[in-house]
N, C-alpha and C. Protein backbone atom coordinates (compact mmCIF):
# COMPACT_ATOMS: atom_id res chain seq x y z
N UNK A 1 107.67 89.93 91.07
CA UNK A 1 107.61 90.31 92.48
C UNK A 1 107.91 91.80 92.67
N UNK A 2 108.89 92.16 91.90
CA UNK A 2 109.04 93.93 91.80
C UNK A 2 108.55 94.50 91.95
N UNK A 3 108.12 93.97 90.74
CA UNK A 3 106.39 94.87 90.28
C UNK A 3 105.44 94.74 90.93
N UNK A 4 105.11 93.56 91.22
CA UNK A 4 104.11 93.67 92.15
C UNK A 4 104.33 95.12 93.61
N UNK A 5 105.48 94.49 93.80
CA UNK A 5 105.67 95.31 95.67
C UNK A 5 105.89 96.89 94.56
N UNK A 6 106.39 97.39 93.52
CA UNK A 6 106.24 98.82 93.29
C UNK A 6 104.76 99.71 92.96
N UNK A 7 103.94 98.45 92.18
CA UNK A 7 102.78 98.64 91.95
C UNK A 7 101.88 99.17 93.34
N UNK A 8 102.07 97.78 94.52
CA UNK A 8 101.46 98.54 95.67
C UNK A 8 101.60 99.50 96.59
N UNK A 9 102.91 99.93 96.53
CA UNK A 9 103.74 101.32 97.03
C UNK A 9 103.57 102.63 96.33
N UNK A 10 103.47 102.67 95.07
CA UNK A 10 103.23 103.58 94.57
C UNK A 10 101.31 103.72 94.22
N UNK A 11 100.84 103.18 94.53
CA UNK A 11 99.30 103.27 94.41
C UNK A 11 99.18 103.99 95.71
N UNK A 12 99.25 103.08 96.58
CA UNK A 12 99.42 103.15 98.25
C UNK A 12 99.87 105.16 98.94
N UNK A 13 100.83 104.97 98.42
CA UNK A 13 101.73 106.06 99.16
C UNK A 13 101.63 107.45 97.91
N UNK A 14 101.89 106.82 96.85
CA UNK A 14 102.37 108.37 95.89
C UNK A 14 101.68 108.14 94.77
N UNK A 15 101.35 109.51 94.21
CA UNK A 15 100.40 109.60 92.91
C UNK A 15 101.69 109.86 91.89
N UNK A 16 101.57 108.29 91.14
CA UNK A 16 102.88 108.36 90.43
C UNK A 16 102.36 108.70 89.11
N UNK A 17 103.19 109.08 88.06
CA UNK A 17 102.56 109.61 86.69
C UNK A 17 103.43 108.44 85.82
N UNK A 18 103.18 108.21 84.59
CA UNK A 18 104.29 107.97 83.23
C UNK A 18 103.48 109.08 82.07
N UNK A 19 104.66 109.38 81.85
CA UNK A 19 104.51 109.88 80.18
C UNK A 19 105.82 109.05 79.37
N UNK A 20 104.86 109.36 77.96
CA UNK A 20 105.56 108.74 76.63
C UNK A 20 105.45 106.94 77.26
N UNK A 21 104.55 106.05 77.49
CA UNK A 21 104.86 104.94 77.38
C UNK A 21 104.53 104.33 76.28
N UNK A 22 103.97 104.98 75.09
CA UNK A 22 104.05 104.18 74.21
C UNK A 22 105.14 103.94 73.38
N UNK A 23 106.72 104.95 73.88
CA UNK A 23 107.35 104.65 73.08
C UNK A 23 108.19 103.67 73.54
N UNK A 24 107.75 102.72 74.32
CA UNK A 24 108.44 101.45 74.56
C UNK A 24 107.95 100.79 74.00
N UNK A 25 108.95 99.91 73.00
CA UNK A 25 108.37 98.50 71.92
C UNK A 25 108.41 97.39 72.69
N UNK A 26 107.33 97.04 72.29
CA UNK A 26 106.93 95.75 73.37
C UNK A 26 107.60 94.59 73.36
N UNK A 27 108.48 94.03 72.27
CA UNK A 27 109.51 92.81 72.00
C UNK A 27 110.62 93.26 71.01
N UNK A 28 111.38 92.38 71.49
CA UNK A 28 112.86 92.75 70.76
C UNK A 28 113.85 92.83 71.99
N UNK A 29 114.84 92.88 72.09
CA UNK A 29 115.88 93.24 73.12
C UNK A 29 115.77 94.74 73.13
N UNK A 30 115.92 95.51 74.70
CA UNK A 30 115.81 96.43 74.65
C UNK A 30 116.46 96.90 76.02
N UNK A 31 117.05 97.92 75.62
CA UNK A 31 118.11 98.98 77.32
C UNK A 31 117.39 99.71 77.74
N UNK A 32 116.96 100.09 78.91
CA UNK A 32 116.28 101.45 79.23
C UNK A 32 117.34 101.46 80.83
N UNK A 33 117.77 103.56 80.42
CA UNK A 33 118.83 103.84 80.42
C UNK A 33 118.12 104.64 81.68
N UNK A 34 118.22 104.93 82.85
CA UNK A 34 117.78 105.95 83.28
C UNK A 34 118.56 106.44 84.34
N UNK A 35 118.32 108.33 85.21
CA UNK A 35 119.05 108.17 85.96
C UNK A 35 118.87 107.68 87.30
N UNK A 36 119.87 108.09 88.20
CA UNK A 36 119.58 107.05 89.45
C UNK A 36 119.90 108.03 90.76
N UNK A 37 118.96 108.49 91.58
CA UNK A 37 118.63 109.97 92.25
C UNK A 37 118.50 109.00 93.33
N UNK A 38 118.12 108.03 93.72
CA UNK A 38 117.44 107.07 94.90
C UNK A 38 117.39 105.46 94.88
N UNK A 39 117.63 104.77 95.88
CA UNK A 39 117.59 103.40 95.90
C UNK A 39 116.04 103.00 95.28
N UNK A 40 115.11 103.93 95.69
CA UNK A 40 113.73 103.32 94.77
C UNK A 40 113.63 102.82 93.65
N UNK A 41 114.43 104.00 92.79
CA UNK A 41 114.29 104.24 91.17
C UNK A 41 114.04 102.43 90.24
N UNK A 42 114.60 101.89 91.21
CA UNK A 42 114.81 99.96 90.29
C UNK A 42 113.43 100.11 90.38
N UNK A 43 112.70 100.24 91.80
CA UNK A 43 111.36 99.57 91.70
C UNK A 43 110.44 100.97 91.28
N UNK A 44 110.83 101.63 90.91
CA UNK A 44 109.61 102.47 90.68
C UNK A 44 109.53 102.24 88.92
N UNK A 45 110.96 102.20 88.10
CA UNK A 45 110.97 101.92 86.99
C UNK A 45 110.69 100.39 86.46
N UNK A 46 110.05 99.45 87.27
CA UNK A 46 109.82 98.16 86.79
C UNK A 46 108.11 98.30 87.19
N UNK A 47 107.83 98.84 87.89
CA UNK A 47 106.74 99.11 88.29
C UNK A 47 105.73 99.68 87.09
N UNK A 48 106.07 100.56 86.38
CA UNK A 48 105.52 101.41 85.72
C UNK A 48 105.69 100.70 84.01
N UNK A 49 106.64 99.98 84.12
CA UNK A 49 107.62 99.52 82.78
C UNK A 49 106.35 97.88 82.07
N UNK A 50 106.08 97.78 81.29
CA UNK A 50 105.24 96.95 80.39
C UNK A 50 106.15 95.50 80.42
N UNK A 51 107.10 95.70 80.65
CA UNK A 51 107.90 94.82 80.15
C UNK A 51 109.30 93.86 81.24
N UNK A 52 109.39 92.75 81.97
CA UNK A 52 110.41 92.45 82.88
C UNK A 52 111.45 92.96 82.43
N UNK A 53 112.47 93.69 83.89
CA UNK A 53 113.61 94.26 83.37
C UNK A 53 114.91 93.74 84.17
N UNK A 54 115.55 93.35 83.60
CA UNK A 54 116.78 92.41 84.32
C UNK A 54 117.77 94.09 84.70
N UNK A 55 117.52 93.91 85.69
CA UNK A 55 118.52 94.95 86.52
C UNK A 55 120.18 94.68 86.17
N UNK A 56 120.72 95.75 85.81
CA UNK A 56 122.72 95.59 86.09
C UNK A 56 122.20 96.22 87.63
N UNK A 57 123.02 95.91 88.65
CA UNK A 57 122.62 96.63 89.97
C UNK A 57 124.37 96.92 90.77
N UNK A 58 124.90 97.49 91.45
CA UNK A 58 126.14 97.30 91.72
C UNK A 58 125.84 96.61 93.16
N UNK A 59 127.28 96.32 92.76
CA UNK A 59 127.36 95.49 94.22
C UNK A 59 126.99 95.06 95.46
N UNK A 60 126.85 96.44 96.21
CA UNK A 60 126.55 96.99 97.21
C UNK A 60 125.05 96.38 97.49
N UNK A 61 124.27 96.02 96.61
CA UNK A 61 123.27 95.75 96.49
C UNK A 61 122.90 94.39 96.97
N UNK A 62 124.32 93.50 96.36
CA UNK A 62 123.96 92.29 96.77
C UNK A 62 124.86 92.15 98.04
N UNK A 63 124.85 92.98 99.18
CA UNK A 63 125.91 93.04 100.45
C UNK A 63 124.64 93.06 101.41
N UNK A 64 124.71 92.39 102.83
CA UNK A 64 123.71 92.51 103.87
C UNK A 64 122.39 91.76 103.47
N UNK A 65 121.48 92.30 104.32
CA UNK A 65 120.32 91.40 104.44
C UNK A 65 119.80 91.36 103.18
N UNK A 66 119.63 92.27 102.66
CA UNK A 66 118.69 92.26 101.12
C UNK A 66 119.22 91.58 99.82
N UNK A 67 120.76 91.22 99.84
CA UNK A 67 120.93 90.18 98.94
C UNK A 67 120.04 88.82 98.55
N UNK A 68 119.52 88.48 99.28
CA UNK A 68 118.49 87.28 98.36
C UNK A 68 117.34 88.14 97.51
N UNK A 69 117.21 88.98 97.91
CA UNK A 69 116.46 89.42 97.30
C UNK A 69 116.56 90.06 95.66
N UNK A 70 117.36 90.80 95.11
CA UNK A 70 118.49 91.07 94.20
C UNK A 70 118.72 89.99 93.51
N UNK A 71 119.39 88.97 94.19
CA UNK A 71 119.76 87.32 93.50
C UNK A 71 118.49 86.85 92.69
N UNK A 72 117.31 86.84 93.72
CA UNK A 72 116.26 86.51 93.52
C UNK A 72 115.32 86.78 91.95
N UNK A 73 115.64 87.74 91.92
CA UNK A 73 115.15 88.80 90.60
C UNK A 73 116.78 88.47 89.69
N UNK A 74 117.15 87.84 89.97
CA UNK A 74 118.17 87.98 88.69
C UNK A 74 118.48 89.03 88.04
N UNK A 75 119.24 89.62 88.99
CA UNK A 75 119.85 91.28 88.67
C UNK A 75 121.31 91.06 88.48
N UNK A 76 122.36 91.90 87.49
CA UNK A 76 123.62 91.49 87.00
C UNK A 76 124.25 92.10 87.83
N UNK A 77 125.03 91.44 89.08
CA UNK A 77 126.24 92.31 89.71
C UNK A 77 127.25 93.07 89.07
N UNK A 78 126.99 94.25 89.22
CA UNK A 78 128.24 95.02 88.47
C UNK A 78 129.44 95.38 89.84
N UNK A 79 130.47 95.54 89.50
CA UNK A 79 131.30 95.84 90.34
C UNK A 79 131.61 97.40 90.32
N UNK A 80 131.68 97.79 91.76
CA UNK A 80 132.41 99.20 91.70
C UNK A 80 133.38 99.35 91.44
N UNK A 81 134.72 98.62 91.45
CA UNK A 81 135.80 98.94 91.33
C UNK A 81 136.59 97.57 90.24
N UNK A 82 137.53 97.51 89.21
CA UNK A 82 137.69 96.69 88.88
C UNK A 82 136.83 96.40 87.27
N UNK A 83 137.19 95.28 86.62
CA UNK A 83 136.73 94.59 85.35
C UNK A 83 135.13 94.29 85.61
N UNK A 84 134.58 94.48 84.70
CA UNK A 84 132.89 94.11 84.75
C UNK A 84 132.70 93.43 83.85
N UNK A 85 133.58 92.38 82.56
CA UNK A 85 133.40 92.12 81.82
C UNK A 85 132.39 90.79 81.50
N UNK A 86 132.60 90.37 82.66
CA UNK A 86 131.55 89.04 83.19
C UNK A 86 129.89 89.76 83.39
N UNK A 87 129.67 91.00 83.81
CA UNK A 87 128.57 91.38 83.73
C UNK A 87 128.17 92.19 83.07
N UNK A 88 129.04 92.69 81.43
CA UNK A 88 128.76 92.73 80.70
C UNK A 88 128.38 91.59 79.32
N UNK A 89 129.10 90.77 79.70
CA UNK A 89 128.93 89.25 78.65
C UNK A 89 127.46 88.75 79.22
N UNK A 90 127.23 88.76 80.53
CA UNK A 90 125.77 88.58 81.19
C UNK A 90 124.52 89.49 80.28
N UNK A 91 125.03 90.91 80.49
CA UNK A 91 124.01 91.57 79.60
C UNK A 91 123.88 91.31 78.41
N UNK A 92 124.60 91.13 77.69
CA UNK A 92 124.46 90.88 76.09
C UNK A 92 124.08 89.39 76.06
N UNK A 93 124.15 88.49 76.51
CA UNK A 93 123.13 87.26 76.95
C UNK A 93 121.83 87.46 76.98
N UNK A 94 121.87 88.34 78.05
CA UNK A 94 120.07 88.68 78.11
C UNK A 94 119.77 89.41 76.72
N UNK A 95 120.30 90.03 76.68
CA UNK A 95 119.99 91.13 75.47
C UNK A 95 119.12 89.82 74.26
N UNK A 96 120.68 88.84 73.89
CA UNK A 96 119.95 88.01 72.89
C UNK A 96 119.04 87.20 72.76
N UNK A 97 118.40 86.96 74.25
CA UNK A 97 117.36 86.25 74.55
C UNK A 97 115.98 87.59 74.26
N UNK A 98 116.21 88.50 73.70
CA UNK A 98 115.52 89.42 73.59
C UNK A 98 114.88 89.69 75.07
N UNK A 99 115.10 89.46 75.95
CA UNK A 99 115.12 90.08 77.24
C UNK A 99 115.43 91.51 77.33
N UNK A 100 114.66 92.82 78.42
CA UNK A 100 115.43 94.23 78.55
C UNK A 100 116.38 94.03 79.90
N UNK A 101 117.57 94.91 79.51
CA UNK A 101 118.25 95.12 80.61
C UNK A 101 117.76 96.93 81.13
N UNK A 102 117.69 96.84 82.42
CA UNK A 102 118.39 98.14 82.79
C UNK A 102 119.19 98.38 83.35
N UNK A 103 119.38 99.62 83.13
CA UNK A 103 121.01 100.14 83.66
C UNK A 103 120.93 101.63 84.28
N UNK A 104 121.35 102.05 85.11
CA UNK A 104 121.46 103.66 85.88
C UNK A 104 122.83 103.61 85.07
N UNK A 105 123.23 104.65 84.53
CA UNK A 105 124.74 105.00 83.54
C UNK A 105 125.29 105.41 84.36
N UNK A 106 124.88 106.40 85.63
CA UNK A 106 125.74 106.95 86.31
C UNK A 106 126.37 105.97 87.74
N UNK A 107 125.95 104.65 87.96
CA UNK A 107 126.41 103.87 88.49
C UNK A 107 125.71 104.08 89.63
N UNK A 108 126.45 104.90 91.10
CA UNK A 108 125.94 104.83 92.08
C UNK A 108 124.64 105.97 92.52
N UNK A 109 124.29 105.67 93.92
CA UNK A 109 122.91 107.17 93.74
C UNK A 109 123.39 108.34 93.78
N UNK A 110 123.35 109.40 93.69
CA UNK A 110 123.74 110.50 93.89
C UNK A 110 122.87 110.96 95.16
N UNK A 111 124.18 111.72 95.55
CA UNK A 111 123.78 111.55 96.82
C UNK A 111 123.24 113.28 96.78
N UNK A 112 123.13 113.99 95.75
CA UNK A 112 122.55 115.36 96.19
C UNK A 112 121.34 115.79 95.02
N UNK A 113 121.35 114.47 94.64
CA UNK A 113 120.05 114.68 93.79
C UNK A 113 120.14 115.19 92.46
N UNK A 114 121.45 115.00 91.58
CA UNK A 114 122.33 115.74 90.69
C UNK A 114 122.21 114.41 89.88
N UNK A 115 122.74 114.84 88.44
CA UNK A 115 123.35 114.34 87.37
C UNK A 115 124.78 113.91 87.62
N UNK A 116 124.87 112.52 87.34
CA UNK A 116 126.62 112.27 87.47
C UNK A 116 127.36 111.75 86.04
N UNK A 117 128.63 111.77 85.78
CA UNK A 117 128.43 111.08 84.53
C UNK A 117 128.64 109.93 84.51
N UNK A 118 128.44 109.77 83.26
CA UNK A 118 127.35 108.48 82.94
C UNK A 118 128.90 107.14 82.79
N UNK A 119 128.96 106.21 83.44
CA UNK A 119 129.78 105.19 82.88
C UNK A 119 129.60 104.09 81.32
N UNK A 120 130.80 103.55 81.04
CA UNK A 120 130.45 103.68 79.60
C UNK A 120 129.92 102.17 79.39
N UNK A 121 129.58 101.51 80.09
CA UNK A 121 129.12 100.65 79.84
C UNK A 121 128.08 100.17 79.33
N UNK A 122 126.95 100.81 79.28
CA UNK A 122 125.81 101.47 78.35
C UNK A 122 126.39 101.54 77.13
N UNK A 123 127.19 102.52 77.10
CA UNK A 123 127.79 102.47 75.64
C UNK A 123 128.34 101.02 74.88
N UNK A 124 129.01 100.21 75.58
CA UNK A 124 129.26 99.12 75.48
C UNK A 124 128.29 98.57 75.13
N UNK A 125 127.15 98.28 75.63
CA UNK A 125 125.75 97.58 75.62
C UNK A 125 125.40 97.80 74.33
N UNK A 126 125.33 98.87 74.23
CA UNK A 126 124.28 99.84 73.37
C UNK A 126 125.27 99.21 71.45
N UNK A 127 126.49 99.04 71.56
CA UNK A 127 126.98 99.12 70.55
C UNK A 127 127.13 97.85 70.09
N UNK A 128 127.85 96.77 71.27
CA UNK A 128 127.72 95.07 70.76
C UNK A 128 126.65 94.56 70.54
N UNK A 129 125.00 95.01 71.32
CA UNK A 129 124.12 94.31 70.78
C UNK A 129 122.93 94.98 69.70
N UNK A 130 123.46 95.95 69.31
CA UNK A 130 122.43 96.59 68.59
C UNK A 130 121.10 96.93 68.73
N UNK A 131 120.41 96.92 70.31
CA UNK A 131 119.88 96.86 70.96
C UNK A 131 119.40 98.16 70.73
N UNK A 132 117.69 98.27 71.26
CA UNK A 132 117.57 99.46 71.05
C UNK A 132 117.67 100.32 71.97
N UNK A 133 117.67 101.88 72.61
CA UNK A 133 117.74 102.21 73.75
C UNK A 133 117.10 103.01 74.08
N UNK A 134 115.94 102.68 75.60
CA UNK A 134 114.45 103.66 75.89
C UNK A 134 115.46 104.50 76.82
N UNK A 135 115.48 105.98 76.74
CA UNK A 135 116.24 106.73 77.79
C UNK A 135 114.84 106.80 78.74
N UNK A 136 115.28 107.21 80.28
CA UNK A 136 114.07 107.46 81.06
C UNK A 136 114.52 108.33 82.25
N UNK A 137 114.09 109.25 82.50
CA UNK A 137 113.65 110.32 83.32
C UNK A 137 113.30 109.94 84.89
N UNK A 138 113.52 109.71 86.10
CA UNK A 138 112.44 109.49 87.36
C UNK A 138 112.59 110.58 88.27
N UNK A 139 111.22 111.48 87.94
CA UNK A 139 111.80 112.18 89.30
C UNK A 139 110.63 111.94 90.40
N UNK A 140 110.90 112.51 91.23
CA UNK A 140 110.51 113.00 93.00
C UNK A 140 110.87 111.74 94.20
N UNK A 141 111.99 110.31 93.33
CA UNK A 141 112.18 109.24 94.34
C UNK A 141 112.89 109.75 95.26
N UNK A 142 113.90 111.51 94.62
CA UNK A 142 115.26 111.74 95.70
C UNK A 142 114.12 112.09 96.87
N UNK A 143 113.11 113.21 96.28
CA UNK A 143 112.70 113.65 97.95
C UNK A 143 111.75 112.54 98.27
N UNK A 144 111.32 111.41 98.19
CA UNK A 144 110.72 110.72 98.80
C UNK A 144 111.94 109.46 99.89
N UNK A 145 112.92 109.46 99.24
CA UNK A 145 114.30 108.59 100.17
C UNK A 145 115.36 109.04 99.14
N UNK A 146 116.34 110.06 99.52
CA UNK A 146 117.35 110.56 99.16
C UNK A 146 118.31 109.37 99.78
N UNK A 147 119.61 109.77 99.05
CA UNK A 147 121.01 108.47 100.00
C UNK A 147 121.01 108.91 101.35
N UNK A 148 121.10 107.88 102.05
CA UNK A 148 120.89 107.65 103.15
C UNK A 148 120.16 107.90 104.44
N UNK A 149 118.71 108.26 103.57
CA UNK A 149 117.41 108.48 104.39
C UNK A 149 117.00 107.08 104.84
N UNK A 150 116.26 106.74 106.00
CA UNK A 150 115.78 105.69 106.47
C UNK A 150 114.75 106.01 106.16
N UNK A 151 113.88 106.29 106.39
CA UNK A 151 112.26 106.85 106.55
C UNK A 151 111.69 107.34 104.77
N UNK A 152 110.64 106.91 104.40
CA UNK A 152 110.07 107.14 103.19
C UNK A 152 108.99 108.54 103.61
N UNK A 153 109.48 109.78 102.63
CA UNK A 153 108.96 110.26 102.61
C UNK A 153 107.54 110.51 101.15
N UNK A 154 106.41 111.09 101.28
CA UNK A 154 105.79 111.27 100.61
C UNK A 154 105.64 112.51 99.31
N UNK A 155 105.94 111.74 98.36
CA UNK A 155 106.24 112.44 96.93
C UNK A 155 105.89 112.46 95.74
N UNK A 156 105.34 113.25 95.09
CA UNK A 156 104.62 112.90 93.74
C UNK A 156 106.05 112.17 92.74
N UNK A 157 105.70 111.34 91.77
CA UNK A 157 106.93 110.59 91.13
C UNK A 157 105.94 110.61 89.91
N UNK A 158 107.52 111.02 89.00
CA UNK A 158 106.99 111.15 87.77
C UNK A 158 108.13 110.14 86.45
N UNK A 159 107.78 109.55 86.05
CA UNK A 159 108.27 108.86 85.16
C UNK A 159 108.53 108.52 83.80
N UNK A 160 109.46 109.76 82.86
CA UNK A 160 109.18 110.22 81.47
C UNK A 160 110.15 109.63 80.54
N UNK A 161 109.60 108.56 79.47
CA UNK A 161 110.01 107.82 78.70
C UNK A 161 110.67 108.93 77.43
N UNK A 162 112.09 108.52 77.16
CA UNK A 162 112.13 108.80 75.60
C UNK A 162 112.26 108.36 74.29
N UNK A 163 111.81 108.71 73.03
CA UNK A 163 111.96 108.06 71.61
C UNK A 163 113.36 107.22 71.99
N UNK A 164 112.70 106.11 71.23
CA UNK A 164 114.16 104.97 71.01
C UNK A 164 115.13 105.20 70.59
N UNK A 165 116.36 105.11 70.95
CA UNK A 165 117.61 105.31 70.68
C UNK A 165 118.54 104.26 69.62
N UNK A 166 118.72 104.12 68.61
CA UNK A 166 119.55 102.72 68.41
C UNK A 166 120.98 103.22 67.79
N UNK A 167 121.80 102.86 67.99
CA UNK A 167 123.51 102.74 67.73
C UNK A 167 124.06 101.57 66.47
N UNK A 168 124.26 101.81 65.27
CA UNK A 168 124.56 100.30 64.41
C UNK A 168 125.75 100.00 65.52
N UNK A 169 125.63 99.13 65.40
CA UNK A 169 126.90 98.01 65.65
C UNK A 169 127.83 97.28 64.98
N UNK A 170 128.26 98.08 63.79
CA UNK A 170 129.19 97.90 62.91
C UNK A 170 130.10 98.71 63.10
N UNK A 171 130.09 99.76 63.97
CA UNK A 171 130.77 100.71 64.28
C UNK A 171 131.96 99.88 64.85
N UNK A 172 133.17 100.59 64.76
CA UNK A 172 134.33 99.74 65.81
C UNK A 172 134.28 99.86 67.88
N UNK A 173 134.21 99.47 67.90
CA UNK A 173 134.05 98.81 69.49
C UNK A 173 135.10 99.52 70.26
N UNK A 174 135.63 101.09 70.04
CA UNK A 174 137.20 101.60 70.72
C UNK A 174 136.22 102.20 71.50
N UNK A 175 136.81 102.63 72.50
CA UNK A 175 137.18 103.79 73.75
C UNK A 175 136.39 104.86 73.47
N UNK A 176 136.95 105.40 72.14
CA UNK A 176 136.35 106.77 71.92
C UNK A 176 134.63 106.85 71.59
N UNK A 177 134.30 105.57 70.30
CA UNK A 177 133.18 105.29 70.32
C UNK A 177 132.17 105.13 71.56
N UNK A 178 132.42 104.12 72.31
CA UNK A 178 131.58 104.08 73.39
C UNK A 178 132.00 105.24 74.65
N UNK A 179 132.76 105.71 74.48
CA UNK A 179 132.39 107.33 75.53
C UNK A 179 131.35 108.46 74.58
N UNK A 180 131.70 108.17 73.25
CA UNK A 180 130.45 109.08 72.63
C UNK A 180 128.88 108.90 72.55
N UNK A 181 128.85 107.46 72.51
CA UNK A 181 127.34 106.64 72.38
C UNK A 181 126.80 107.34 74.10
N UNK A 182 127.57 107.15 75.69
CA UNK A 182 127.35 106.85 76.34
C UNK A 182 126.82 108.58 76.72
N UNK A 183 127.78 109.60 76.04
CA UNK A 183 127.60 110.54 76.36
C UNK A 183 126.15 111.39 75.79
N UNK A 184 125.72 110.59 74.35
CA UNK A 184 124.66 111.07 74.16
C UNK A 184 123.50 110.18 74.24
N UNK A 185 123.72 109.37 75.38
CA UNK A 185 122.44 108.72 75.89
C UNK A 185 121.91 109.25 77.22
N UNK A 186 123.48 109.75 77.93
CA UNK A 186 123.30 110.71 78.92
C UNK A 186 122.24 111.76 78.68
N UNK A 187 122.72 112.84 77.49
CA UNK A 187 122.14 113.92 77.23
C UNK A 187 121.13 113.74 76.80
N UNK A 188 120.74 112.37 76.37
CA UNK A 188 118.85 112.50 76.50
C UNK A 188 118.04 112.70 77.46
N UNK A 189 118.89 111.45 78.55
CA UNK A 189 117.84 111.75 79.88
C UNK A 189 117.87 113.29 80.11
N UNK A 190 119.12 113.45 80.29
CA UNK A 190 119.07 115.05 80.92
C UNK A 190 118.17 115.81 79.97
N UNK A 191 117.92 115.85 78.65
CA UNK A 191 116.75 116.48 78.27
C UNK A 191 115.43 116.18 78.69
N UNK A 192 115.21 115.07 79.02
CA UNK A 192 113.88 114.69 79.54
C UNK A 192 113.85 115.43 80.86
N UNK A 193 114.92 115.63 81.63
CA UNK A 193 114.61 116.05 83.03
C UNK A 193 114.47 117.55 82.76
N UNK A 194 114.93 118.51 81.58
CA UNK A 194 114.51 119.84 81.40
C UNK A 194 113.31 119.71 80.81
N UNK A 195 113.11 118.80 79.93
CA UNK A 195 111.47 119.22 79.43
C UNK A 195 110.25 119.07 80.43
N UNK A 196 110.61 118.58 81.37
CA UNK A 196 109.63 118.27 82.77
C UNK A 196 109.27 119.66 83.18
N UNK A 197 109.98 120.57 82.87
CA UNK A 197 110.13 122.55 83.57
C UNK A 197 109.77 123.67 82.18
N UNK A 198 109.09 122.65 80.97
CA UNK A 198 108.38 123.49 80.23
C UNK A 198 107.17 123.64 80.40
């Protein structure tokens, strides 16, 4: 259903692009990591994506009218504040069903159209299931509905995949490890968003 309603919005309204989609492998469990500039970004990145993607989504998401909808799609409530460990044991579930999860690292939207850092739960992901990890790029969703725009504005959207990422998972499971995994999954996207300005 995502896909469907992103498919006809972005045909409809904006001349959306992808680059690099072939470097998404078509089976296996897989993360795609991207950042999160706009409430669109879920549907513009399932839209474009080969593959169903079980959303982590925070909370907020499943609050007010649009919660059935969220539920509906079987998206993993993450919490803003507090233990997430229930919707991390959720992800690594999906994961082993070779299902993809996605995840925004930086949690909530940014509200000025910026890089935030990245929470480590990705890292977490990335290390218990050995999973592989597509970093991804979205831009022009901020100027088409920035946080807390009502009104959709009209925007070219561009959507840039990167080489697969994988982490062994023999590594030990501390603190320090997964702030390092998380930090250089960060610094991919953010390279994808400079190579967009070569």
């Amino acid at each position: 259903m995502i896909k469907a309603i992103g498919v006809i919005l972005l045909r409809v309204f904006y001349h959306t692009r992808v680059e690099n989609r072939g470097f998404i492998p078509l089976d296996g469990p897989l993360i795609v990591a991207a950042n999160h500039f706009s409430y669109l970004d879920p549907i513009v990145l399932q839209s474009v994506f080969p593959r169903r993607i079980y959303f982590m989504m925070t909370e907020l998401y499943f609050e007010g009218r649009g919660k059935w909808f969220f539920k509906l799609m079987r998206c993993i409530c993450v919490k803003e504040e507090g233990s997430n460990i229930s919707a991390l044991r959720e992800g690594i579930e999906a994961l082993k069903k070779n299902n993809v999860i996605g995840i925004f690292p930086e949690g909530g939207v940014s509200k000025e159209g910026c890089f935030q850092e990245g929470n480590p739960g990705v890292g977490f992901l990335a290390m218990k299931s050995g999973a592989q990890i597509i970093p991804a790029f979205i831009s022009g969703t901020y100027e088409a509905l920035p946080k807390g725009a009502k009104i959709l504005k009209i925007s070219k959207i561009k959507v840039t995949f990167g080489k697969p990422m994988r982490f062994e998972n023999n590594r030990p499971i501390e603190k320090q490890n997964v702030l390092e995994i998380t930090k250089q999954i960060m610094e991919q996207i953010e390279r994808l968003s400079s190579n967009m300005n070569k």
